[in-house]
N, C-alpha and C. Protein backbone atom coordinates (compact mmCIF):
# COMPACT_ATOMS: atom_id res chain seq x y z
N UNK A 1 -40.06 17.30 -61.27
CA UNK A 1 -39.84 17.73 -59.91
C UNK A 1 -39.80 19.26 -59.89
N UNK A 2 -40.31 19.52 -58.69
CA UNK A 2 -40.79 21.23 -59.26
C UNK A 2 -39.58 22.05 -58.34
N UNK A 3 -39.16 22.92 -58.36
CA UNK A 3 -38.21 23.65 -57.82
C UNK A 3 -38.84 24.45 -56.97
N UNK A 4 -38.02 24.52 -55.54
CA UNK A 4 -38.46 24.75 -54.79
C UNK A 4 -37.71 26.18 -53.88
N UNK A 5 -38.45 26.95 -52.73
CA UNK A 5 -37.40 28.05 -52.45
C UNK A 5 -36.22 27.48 -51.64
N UNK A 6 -35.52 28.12 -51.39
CA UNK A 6 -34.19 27.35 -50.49
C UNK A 6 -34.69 27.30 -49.04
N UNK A 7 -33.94 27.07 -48.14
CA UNK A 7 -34.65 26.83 -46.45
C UNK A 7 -33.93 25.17 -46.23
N UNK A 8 -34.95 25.02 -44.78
CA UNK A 8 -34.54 23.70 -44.34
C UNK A 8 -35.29 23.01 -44.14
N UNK A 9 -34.84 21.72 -45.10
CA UNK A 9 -35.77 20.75 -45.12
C UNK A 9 -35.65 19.99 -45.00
N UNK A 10 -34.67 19.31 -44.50
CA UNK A 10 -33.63 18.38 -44.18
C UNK A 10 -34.90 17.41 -42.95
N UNK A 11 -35.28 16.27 -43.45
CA UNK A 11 -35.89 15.42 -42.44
C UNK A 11 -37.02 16.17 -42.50
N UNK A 12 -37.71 17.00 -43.36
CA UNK A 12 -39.14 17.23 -43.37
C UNK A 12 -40.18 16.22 -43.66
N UNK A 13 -39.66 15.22 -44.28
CA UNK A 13 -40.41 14.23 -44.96
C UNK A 13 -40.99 13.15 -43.49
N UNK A 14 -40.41 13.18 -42.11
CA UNK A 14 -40.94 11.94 -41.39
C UNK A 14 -41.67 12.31 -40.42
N UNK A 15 -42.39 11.47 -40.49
CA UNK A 15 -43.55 11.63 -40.04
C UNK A 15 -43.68 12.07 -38.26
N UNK A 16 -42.29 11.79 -37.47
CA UNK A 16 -43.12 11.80 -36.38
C UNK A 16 -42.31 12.88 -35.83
N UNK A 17 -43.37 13.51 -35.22
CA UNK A 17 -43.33 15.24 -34.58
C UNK A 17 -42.10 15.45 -33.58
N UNK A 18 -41.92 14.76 -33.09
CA UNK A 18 -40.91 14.82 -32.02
C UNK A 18 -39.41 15.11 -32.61
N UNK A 19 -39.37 14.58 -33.78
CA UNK A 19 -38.04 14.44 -34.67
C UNK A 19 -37.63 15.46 -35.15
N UNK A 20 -39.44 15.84 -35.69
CA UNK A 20 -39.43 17.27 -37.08
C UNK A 20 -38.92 18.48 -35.86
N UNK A 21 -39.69 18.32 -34.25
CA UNK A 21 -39.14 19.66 -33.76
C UNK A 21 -38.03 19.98 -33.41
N UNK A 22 -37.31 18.82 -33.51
CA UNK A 22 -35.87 18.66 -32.78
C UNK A 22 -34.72 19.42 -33.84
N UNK A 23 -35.32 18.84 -35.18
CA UNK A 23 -34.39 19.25 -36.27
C UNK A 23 -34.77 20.56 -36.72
N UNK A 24 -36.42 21.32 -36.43
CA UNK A 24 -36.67 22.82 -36.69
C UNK A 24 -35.90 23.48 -35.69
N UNK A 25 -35.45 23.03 -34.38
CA UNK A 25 -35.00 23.87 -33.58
C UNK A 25 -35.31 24.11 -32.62
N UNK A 26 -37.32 23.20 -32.28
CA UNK A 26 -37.76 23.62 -30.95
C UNK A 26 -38.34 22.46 -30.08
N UNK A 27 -36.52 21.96 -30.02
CA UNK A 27 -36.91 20.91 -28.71
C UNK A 27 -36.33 22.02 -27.36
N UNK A 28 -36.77 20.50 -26.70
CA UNK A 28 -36.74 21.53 -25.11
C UNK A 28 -35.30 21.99 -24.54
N UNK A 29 -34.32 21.00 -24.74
CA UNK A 29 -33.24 20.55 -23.95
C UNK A 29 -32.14 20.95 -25.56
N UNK A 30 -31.29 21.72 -25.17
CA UNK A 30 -29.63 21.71 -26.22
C UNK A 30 -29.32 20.39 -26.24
N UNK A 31 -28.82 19.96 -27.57
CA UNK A 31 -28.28 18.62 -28.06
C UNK A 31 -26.81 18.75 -27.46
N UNK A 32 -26.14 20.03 -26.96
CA UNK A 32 -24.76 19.65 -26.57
C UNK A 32 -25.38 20.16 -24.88
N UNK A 33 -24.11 19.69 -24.17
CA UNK A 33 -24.10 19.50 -22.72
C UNK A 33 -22.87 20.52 -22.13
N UNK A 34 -23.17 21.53 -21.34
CA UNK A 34 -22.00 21.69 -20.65
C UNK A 34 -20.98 21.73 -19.78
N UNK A 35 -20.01 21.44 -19.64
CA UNK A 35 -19.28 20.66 -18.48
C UNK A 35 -18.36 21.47 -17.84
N UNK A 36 -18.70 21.76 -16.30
CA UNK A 36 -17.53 22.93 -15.79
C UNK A 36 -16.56 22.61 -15.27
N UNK A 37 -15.48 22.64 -15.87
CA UNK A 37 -14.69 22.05 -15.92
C UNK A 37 -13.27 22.08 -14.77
N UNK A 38 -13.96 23.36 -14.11
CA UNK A 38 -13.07 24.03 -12.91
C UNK A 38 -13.04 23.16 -11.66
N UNK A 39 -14.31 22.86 -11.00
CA UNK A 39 -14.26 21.47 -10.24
C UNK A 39 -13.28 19.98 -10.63
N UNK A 40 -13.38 19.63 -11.63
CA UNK A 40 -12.26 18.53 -12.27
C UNK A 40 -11.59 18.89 -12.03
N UNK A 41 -10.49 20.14 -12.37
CA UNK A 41 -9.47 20.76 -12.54
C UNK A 41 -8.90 20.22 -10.79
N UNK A 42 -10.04 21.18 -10.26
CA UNK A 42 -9.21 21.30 -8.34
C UNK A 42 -9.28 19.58 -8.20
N UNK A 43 -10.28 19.02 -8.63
CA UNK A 43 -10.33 17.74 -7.72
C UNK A 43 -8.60 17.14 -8.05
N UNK A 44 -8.57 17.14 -10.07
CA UNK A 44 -7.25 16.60 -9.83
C UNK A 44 -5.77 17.40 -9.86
N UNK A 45 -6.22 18.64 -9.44
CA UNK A 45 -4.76 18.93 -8.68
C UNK A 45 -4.73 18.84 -7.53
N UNK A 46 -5.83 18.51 -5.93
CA UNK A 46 -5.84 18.09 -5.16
C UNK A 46 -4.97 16.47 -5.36
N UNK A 47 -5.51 15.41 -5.99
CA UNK A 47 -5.14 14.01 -6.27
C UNK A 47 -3.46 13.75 -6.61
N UNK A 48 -3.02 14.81 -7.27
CA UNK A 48 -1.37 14.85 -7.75
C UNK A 48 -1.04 15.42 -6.62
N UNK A 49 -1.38 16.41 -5.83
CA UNK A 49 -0.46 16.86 -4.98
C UNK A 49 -0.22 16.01 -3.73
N UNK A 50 -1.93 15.25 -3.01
CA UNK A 50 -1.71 14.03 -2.35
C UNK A 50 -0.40 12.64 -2.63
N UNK A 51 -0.38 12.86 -4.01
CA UNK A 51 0.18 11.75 -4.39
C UNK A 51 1.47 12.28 -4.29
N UNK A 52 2.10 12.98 -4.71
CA UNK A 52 3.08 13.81 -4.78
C UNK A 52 3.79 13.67 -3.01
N UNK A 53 2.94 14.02 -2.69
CA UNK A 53 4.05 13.97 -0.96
C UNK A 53 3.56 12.58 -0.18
N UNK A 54 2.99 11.89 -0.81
CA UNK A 54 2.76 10.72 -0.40
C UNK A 54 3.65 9.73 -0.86
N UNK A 55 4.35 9.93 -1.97
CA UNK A 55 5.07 8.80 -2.56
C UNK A 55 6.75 9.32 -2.35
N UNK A 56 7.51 7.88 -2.50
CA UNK A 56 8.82 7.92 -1.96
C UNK A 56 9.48 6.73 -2.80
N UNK A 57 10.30 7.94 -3.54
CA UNK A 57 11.31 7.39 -5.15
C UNK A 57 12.23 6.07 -3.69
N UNK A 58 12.62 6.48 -3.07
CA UNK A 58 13.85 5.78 -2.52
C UNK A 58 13.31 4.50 -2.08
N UNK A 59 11.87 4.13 -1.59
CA UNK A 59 11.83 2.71 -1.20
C UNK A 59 12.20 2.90 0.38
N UNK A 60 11.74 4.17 0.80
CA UNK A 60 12.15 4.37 2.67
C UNK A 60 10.51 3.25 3.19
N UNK A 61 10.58 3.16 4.08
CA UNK A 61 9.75 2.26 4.84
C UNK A 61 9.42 2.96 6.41
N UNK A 62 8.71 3.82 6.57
CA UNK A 62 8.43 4.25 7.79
C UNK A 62 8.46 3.13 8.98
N UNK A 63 9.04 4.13 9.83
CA UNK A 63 9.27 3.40 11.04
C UNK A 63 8.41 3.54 12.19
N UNK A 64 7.88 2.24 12.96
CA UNK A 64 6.72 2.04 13.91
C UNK A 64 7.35 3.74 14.86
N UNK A 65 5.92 4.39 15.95
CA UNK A 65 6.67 5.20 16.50
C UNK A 65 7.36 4.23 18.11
N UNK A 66 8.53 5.24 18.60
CA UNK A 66 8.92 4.47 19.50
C UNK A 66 10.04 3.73 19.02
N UNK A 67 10.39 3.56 17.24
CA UNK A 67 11.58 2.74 17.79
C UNK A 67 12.81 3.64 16.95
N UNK A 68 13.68 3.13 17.71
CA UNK A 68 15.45 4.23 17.07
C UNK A 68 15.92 2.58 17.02
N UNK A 69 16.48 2.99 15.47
CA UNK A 69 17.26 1.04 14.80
C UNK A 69 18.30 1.80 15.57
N UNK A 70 19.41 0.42 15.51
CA UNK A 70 20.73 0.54 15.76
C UNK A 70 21.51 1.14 14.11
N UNK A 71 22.72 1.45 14.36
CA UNK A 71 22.98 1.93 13.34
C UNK A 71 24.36 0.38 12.47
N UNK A 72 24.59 0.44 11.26
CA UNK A 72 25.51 -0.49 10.87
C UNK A 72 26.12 -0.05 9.59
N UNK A 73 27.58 -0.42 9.23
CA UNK A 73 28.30 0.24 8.02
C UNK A 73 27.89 -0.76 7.15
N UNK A 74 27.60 -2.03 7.07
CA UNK A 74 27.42 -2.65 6.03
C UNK A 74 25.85 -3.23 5.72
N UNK A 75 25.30 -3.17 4.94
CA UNK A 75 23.75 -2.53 4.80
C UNK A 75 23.55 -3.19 3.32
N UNK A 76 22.17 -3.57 3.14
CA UNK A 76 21.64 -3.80 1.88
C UNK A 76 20.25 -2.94 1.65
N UNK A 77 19.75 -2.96 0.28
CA UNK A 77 18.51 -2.41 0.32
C UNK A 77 17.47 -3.19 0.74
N UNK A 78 16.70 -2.42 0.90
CA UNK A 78 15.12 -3.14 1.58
C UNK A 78 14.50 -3.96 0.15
N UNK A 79 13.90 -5.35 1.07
CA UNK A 79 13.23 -6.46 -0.07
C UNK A 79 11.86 -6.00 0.32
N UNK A 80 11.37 -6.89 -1.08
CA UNK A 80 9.51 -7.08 -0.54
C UNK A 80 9.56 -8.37 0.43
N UNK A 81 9.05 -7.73 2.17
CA UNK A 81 8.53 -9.27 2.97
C UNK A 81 8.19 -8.35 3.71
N UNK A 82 7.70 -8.82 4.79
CA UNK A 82 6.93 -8.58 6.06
C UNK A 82 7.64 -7.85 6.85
N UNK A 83 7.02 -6.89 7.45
CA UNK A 83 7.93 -6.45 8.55
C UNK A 83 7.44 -5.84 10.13
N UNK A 84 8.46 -6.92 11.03
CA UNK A 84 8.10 -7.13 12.19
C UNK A 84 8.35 -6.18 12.75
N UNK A 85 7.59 -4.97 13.68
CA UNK A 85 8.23 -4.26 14.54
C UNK A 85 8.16 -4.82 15.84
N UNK A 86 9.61 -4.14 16.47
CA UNK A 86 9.18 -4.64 18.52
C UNK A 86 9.25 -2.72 18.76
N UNK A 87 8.58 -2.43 19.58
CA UNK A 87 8.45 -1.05 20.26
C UNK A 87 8.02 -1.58 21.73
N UNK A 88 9.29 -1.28 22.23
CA UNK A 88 8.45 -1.58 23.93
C UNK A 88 8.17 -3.16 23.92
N UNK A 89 7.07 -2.90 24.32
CA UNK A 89 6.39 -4.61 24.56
C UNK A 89 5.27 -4.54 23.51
N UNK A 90 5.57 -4.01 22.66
CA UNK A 90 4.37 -4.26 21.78
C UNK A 90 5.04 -4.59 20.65
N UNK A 91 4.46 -5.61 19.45
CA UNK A 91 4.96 -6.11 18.16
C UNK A 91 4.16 -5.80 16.99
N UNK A 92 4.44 -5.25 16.43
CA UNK A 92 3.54 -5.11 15.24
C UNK A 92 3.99 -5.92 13.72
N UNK A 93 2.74 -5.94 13.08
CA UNK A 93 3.34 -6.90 11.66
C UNK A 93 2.86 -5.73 10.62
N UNK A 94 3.74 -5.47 9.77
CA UNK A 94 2.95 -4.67 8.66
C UNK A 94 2.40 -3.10 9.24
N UNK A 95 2.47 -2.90 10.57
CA UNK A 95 2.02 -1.87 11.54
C UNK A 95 0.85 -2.04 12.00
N UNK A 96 0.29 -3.50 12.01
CA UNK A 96 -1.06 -4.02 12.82
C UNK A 96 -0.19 -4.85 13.63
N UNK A 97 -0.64 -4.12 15.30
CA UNK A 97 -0.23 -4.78 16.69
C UNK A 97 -0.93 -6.64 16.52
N UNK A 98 0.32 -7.12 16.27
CA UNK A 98 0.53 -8.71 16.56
C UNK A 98 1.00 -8.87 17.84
N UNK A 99 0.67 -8.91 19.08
CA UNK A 99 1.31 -9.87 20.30
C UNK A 99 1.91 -8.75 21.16
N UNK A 100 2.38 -8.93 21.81
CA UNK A 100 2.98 -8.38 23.15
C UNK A 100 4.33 -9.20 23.50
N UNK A 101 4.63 -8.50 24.29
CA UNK A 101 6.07 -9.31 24.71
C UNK A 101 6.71 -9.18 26.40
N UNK A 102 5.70 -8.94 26.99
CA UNK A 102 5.19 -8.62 28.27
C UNK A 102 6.38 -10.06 29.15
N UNK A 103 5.06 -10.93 28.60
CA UNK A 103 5.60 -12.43 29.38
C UNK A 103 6.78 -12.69 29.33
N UNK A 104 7.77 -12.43 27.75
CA UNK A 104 9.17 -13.05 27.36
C UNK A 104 10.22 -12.30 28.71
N UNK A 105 10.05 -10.90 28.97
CA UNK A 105 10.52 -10.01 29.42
C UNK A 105 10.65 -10.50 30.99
N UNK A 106 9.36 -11.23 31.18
CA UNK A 106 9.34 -11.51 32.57
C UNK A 106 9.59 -12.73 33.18
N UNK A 107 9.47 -13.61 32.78
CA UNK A 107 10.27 -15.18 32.32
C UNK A 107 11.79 -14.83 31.79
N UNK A 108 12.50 -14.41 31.13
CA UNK A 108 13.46 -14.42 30.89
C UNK A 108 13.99 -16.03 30.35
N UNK A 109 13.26 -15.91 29.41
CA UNK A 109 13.49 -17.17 28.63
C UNK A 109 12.64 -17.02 27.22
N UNK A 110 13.41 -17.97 26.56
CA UNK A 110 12.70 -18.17 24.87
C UNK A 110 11.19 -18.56 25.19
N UNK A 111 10.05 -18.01 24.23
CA UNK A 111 8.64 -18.39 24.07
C UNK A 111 8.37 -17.81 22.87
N UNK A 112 7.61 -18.72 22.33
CA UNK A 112 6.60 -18.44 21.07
C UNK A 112 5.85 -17.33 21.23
N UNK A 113 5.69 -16.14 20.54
CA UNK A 113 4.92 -15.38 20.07
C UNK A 113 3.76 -16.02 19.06
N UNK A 114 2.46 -16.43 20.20
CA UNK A 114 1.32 -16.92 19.36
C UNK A 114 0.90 -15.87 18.46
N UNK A 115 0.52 -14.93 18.94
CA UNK A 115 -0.62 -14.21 17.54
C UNK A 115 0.60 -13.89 16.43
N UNK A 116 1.86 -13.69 17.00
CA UNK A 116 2.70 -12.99 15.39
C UNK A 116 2.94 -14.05 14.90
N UNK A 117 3.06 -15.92 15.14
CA UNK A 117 3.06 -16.87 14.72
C UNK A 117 1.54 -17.05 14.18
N UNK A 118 0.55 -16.61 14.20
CA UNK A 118 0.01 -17.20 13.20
C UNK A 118 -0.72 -15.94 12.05
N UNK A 119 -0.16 -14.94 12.68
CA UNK A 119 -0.22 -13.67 11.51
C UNK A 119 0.43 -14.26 10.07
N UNK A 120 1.99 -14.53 10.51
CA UNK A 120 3.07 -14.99 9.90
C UNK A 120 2.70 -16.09 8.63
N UNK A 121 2.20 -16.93 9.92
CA UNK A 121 1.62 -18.21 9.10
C UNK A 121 0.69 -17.92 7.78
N UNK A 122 -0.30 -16.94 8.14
CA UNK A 122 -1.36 -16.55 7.01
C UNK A 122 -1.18 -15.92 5.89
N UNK A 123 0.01 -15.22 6.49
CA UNK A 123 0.85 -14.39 5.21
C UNK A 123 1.23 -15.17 4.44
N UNK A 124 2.25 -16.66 4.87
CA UNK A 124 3.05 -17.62 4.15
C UNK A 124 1.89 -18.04 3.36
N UNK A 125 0.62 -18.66 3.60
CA UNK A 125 -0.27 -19.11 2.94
C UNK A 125 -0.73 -18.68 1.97
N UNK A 126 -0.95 -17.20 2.14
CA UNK A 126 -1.36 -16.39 1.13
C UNK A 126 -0.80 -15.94 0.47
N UNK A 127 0.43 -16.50 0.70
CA UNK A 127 1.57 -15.98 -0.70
C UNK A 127 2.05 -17.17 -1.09
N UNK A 128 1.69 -18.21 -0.67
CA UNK A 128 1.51 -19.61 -1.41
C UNK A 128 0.54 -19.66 -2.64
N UNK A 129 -0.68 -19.55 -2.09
CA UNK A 129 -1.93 -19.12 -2.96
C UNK A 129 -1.93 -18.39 -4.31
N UNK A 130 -1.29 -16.99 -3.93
CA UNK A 130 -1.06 -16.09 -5.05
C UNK A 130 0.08 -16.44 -5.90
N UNK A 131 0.98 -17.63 -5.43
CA UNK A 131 2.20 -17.69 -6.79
C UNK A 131 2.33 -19.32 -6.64
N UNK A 132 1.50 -19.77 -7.10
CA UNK A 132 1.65 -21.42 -7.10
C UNK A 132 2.55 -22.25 -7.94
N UNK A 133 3.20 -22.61 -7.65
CA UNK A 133 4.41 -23.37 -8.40
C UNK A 133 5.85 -22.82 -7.59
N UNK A 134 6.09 -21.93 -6.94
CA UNK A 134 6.86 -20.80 -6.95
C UNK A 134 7.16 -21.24 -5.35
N UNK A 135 8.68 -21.39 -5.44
CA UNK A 135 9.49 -21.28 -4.09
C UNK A 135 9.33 -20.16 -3.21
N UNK A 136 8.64 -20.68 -1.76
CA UNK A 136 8.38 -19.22 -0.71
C UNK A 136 9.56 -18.84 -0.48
N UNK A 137 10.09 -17.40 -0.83
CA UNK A 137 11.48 -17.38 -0.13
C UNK A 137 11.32 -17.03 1.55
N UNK A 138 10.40 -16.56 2.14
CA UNK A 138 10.86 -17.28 3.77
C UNK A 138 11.74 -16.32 4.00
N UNK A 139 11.09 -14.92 3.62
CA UNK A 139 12.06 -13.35 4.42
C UNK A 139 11.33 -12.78 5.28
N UNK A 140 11.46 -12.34 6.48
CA UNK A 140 11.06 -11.19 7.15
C UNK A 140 11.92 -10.52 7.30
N UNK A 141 11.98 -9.29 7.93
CA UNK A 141 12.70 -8.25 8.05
C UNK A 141 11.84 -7.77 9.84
N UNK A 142 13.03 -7.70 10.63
CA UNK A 142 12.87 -7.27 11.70
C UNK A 142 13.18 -6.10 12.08
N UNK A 143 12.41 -4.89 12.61
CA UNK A 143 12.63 -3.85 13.26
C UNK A 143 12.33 -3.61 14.28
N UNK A 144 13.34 -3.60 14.86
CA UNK A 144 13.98 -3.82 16.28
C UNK A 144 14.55 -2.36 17.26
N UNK A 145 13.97 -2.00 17.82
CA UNK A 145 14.11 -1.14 18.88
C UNK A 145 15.84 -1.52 19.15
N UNK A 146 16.49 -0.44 19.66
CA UNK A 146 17.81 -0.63 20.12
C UNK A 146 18.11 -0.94 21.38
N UNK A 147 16.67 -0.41 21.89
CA UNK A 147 17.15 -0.51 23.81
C UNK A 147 16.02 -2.35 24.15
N UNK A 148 15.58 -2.96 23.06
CA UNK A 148 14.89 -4.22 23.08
C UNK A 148 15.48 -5.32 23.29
N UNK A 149 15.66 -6.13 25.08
CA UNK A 149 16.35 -7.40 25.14
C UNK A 149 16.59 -8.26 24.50
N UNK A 150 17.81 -8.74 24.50
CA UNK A 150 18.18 -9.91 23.49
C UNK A 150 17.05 -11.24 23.46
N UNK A 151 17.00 -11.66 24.54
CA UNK A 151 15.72 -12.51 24.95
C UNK A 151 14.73 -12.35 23.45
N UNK A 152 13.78 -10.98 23.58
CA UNK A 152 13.21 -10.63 23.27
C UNK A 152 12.82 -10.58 21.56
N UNK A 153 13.61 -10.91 21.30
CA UNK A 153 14.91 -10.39 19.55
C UNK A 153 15.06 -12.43 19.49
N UNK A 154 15.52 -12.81 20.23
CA UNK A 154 15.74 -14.10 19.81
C UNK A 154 14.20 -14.93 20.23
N UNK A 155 13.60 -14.67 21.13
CA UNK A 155 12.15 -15.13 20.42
C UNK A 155 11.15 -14.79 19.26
N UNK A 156 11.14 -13.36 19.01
CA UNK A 156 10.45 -13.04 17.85
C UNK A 156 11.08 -13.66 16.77
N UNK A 157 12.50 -13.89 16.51
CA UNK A 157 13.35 -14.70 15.93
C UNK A 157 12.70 -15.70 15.11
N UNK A 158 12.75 -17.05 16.14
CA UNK A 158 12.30 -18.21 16.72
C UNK A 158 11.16 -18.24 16.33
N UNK A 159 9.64 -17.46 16.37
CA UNK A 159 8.67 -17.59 16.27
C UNK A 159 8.23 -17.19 14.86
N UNK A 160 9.66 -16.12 14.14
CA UNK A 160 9.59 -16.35 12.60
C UNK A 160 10.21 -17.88 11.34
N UNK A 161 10.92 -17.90 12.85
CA UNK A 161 11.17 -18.94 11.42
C UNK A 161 10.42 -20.47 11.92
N UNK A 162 9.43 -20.65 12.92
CA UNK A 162 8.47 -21.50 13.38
C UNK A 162 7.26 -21.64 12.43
N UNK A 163 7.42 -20.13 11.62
CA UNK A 163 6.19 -19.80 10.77
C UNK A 163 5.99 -20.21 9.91
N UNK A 164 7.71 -20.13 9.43
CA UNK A 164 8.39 -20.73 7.71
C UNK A 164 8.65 -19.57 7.69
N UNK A 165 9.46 -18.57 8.39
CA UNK A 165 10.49 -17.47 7.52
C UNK A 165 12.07 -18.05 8.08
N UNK A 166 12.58 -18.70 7.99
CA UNK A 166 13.71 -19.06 8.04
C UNK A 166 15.17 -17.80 7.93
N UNK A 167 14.75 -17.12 7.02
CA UNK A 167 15.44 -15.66 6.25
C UNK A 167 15.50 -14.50 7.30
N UNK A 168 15.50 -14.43 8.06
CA UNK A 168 15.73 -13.05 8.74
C UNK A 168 16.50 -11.98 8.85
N UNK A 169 16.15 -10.62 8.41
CA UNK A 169 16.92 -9.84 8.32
C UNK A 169 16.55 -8.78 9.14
N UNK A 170 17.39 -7.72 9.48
CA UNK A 170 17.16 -6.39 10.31
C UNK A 170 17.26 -5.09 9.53
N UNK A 171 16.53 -4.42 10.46
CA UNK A 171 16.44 -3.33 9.45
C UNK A 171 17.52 -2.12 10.61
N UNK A 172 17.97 -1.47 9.86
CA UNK A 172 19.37 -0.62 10.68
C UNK A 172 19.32 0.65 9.71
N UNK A 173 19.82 1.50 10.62
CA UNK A 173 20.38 2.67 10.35
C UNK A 173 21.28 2.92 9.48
N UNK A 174 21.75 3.29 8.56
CA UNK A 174 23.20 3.95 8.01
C UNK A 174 24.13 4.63 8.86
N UNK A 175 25.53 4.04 9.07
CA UNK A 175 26.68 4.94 9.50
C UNK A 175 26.97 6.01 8.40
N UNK A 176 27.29 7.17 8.90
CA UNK A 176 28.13 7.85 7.91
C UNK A 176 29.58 7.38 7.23
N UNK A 177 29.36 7.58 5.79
CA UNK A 177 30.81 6.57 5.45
C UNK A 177 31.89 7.71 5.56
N UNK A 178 33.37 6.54 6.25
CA UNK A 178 34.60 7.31 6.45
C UNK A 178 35.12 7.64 5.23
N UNK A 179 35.03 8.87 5.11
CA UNK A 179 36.42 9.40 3.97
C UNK A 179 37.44 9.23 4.24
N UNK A 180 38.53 8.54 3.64
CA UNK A 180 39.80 8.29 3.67
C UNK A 180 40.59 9.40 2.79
C-alpha cells in the first residue's frame, strides 16, 4: 500500500457525485439550519403572560353580568357541577342563555323551565357516558340574583331536580367574619 500525502479523503472511494460534493464541501444548501429564535421567545412570553392573568389559584367562578348574590356567614367551597345563572329574566347554564323566565314572573306560579330542563338533562347524560359504573351525584349550583322572585328560584329549583339534580346549592357572597 503506497503512502499517500495527507488531505481529505474520507468517502473518496463512492462512486456517486452528489455524495463526493457534499463531503468536498460544494453542495448547495449548509448541512446545519438556522433558527431565530427571537420570534419563539415573544410568542412564548406572550402565552405565559395570557396564562398568567387568566388563571385563578382560588377556584373564583365569574359571575353572569347583572347579578349581585346575596351575602351568607356560613359558606362552603365551590364543587365541580353546573351552574345555573338567573339575571333578570334571563337563565343561563355554564353562561350559555338556557330559557327565560318571562312567563313564571307573569303567571305567578310554579312552571318547568323547558330548554334549562333539557340542557340539564344532556349534561346528566353525558356525565353518565363519561364515568360508567359511577353514581351521578345530582349537584347544581344556583346563581341567583338577589332582587330574583321567590316564584322564580323555586321553579328553576323544580326544573333542576326534574332533570336528576336533586342536590342544589347556591352560590353567595361572604359576610365579613365578626371579631370577638
Amino acid at each position: 500500500m503506497p503512502v499517500h500525502n495527507p488531505g481529505r479523503r474520507l468517502m473518496h472511494g463512492i462512486g456517486l457525485k452528489f455524495v463526493r460534493r457534499k463531503v468536498l464541501g460544494h453542495g448547495s444548501r449548509a448541512v446545519t439550519a438556522n433558527l431565530s429564535l427571537t420570534s419563539m421567545i415573544d410568542f412564548l412570553v406572550v402565552v405565559v403572560v395570557f396564562l398568567l392573568m387568566t388563571f385563578s389559584a382560588s377556584g373564583e367562578t365569574p359571575l353572569t353580568k347583572g347579578v349581585h348574590l346575596p351575602k351568607a356567614e356560613n359558606t362552603s367551597d365551590m364543587v365541580d357541577a353546573p351552574i345555573v345563572a338567573i339575571a333578570g329574566s334571563q337563565v343561563f347554564v355554564d353562561g350559555a342563555p338556557s330559557g327565560n323566565t318571562r312567563a313564571i314572573e307573569d303567571s305567578k306560579r310554579l312552571q318547568r323551565v323547558d330548554e334549562l330542563f333539557n340542557i340539564l338533562k344532556g349534561k346528566r347524560e353525558l356525565w353518565k357516558q363519561l364515568h360508567p359504573g359511577r353514581d351521578f351525584p345530582g349537584v347544581v349550583l344556583l346563581q341567583v340574583d338577589q332582587d330574583v322572585q321567590a316564584i322564580v328560584v323555586k321553579s328553576i329549583f323544580q326544573t333542576a331536580a326534574f332533570a336528576g339534580y336533586p342536590n342544589v346549592g347556591f352560590m353567595v357572597g361572604d359576610l365579613p367574619k365578626n371579631k370577638h
